[in-house]
Protein backbone atom coordinates (compact mmCIF):
# COMPACT_ATOMS: atom_id res chain seq x y z
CA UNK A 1 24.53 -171.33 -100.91
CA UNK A 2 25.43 -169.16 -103.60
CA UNK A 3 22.27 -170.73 -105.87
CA UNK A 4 20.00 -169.93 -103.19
CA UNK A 5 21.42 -166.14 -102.90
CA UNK A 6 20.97 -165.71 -106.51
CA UNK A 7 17.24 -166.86 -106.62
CA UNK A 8 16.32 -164.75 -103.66
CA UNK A 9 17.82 -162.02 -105.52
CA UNK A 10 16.08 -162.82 -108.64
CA UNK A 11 12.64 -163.18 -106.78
CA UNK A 12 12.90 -159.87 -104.87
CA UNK A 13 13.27 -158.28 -108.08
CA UNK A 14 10.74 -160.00 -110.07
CA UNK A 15 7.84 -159.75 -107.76
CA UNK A 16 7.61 -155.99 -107.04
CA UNK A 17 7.85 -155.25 -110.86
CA UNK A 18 4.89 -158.46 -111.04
CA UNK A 19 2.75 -156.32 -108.08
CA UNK A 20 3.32 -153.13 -110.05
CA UNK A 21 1.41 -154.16 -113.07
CA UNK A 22 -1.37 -155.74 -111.38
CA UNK A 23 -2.04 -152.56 -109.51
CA UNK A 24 -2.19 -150.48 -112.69
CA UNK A 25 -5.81 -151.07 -114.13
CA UNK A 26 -7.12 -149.34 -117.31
CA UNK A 27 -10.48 -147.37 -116.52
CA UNK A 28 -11.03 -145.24 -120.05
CA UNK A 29 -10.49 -145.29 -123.54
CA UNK A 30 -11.53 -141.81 -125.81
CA UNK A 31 -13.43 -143.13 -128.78
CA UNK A 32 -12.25 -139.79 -130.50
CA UNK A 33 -8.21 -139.84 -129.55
CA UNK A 34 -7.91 -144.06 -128.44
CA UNK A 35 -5.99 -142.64 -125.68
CA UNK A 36 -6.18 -144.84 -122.48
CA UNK A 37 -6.40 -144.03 -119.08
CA UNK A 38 -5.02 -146.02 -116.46
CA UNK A 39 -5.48 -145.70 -112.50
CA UNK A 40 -2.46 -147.10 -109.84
CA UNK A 41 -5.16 -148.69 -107.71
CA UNK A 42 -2.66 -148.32 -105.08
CA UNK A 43 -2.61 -144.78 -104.87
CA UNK A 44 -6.17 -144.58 -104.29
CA UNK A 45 -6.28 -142.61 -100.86
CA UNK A 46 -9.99 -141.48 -99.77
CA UNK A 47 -11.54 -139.47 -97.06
CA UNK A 48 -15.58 -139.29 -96.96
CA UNK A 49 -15.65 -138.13 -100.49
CA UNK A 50 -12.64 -136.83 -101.51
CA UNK A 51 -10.44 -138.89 -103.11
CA UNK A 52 -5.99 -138.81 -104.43
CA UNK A 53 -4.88 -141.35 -106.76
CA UNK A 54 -2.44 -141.32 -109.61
CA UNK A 55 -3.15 -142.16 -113.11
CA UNK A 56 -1.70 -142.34 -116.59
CA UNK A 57 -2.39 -141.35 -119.95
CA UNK A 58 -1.03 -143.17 -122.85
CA UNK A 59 -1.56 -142.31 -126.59
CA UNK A 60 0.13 -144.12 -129.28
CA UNK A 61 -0.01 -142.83 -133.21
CA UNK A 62 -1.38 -144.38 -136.12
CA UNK A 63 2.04 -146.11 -136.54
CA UNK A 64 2.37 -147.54 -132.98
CA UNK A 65 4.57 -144.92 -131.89
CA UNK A 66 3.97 -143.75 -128.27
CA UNK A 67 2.86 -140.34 -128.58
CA UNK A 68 1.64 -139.00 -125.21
CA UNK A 69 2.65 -140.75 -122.19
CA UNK A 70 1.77 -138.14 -119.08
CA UNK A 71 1.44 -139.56 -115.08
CA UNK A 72 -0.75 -137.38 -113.08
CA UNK A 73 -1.61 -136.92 -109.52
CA UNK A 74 -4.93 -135.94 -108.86
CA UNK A 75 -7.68 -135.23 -105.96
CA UNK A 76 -11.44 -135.64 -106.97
CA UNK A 77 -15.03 -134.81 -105.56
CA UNK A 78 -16.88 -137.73 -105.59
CA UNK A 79 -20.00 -136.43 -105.02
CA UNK A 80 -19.32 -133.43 -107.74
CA UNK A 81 -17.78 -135.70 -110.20
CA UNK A 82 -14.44 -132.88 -110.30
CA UNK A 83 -11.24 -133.69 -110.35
CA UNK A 84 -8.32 -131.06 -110.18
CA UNK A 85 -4.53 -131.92 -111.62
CA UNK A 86 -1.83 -131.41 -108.11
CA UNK A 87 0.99 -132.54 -110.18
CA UNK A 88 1.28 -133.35 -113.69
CA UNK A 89 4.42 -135.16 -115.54
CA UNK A 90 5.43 -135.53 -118.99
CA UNK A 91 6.96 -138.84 -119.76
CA UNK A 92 8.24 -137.97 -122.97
CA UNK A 93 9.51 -134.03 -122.62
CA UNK A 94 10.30 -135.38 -118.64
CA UNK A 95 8.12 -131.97 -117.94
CA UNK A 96 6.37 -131.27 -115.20
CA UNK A 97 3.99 -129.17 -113.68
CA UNK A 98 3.37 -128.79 -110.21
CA UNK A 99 1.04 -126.26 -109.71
CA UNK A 100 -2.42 -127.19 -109.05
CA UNK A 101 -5.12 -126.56 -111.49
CA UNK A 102 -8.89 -125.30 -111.13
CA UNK A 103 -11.54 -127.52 -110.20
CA UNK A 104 -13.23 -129.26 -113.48
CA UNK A 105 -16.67 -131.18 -113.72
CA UNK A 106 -17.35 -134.26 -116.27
CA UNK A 107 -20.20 -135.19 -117.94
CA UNK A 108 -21.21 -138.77 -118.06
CA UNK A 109 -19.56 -140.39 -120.81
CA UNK A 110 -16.42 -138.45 -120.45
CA UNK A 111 -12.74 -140.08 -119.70
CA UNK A 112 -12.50 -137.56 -116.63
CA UNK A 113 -16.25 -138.90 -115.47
CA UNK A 114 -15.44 -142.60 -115.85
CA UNK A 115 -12.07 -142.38 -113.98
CA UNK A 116 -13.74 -140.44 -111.36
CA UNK A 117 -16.49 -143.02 -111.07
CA UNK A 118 -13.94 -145.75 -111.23
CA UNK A 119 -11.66 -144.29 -107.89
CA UNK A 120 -14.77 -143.00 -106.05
CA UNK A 121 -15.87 -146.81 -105.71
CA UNK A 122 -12.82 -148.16 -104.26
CA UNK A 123 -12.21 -149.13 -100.82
């Protein structure tokens, strides 16, 4: 009996951690920086077309050092192409801010524009 309480235990850990990384996909890459974006495809909430989600930003240095790690909330237009920042947090620094920022339009070809384009087609 014990055996079997340990395995649950072991399984109820394991598979929320295993769901977690499936639902964070990468959506951009800066050829200037090689910083990464990634969405939590989980977080994507829409109505018509605005859209929340949550992403990350991840930059590591030259010598594989994590440089930049930032998780940010976010609303977009998806017929605009703008996004605006609602909350913003600072792995590293454990910053954050919380006010929301202005309204920004991408260009195609930009991070911002292929994120946007990446949560505006799901669900």
């Amino acid at each position: 009996m014990k055996k079997l309480l340990l395995m649950l235990g072991l399984i109820a850990i394991a598979y929320p951690l295993e769901v977690s990384a499936r639902d964070l996909v990468e959506v951009a890459e800066s050829s200037r920086t090689g910083a990464k974006v990634y969405v939590w495809r989980d977080s994507i909430r829409k109505n018509r077309n605005i859209v929340w989600w949550r992403e990350e930003m991840v930059l590591y240095g030259t010598d594989g050092r994590l440089e930049e790690h930032y998780i940010v909330d976010q609303s977009g237009d998806c017929v605009n192409i703008a996004s605006r920042w609602q909350r913003f947090y600072d792995q590293i620094s454990g910053e954050q801010d919380l006010k929301p920022r202005n309204l920004i339009s991408y260009p195609p070809g930009s991070i911002g524009y292929d994120v946007l384009k990446y949560v505006c087609s799901q669900k």
